[in-house]
Protein backbone atom coordinates (compact mmCIF):
# COMPACT_ATOMS: atom_id res chain seq x y z
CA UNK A 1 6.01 14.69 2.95
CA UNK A 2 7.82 15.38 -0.35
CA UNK A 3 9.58 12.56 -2.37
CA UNK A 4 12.04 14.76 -4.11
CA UNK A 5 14.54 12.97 -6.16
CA UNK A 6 15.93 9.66 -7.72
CA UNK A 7 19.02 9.56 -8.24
CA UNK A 8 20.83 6.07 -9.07
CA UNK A 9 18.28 4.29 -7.91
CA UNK A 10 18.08 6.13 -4.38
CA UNK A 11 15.56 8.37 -3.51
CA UNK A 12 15.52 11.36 -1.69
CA UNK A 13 11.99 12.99 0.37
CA UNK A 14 11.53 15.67 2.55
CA UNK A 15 9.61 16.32 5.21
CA UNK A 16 7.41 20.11 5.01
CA UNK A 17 6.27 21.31 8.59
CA UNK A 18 2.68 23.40 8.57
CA UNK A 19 5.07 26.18 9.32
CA UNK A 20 7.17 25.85 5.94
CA UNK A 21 9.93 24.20 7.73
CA UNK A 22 11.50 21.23 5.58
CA UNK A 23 13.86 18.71 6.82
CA UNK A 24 15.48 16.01 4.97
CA UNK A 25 14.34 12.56 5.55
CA UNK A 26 14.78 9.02 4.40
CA UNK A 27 11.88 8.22 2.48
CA UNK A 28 11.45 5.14 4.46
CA UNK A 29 10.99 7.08 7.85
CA UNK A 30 8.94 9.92 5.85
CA UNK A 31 6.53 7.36 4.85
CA UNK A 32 6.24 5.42 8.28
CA UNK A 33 5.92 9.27 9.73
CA UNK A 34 3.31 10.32 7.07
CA UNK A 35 1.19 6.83 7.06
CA UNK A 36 1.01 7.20 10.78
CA UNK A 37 -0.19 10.81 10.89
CA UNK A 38 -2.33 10.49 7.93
CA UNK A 39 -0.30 13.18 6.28
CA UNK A 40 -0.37 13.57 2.38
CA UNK A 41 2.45 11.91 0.32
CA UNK A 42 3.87 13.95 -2.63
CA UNK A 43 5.88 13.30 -5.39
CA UNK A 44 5.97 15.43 -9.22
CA UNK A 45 4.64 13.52 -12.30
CA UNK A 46 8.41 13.95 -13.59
CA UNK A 47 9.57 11.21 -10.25
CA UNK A 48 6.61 9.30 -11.06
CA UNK A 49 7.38 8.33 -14.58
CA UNK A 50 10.99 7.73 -13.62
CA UNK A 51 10.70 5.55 -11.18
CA UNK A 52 7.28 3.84 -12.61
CA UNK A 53 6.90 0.23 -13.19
CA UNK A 54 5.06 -0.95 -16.29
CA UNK A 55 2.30 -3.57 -15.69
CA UNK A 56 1.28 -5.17 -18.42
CA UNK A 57 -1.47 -4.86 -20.03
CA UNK A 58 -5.06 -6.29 -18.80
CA UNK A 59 -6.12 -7.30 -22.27
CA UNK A 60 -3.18 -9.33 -22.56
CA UNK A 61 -3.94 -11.42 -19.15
CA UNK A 62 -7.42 -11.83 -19.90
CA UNK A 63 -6.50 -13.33 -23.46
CA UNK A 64 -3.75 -15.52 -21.34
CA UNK A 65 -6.86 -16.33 -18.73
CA UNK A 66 -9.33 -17.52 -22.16
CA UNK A 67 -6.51 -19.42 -23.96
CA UNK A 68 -6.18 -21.68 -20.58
CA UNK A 69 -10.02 -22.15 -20.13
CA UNK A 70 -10.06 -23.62 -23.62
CA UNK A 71 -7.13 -25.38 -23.26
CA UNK A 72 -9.12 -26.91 -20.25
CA UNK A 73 -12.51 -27.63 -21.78
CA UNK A 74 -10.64 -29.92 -24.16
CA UNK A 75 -8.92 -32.25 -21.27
CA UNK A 76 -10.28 -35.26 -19.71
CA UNK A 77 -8.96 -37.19 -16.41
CA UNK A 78 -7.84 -39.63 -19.01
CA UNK A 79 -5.24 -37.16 -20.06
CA UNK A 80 -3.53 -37.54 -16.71
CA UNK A 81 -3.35 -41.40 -16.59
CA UNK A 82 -0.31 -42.92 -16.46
CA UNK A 83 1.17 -45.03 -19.30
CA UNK A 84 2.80 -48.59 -19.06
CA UNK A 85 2.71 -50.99 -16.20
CA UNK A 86 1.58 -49.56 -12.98
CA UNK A 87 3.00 -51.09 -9.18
């Protein structure tokens, strides 16, 4: 199974018999086909990097992750009391 193209946000696969055969396919059904049959999925490093989503950087969510455990070692239950008359 071949994921060919992107165009305009669509993409476009193919699916590549043992005997060299290809037939178009939607990449939905490709997939289902090749996840089912255990058959390799293939796409160029080109399609890859055009259709890629960035995730951000570890570093940055482990410095997130520290800056709330401080921000937590220096709060008490008291922090969370109410103010003014209570019913």
């Amino acid at each position: 199974m071949h994921i060919t193209d992107l165009e305009e946000g669509v993409f476009y696969s193919n699916l590549v018999f043992d005997d060299g055969t290809t037939v178009s396919a939607r990449p939905s059904d490709a997939i289902a086909l090749a996840l089912r049959t255990g058959t390799t999925i293939f796409a160029t490093e080109e399609l890859l990097d055009t259709a890629a989503i960035l995730i951000p950087d570890e570093e940055e969510d482990e410095d997130e992750v520290e800056k709330f455990r401080e921000f937590l070692d220096q709060i008490s239950p008291e922090d969370f009391q109410a103010e003014g008359p209570q019913s």
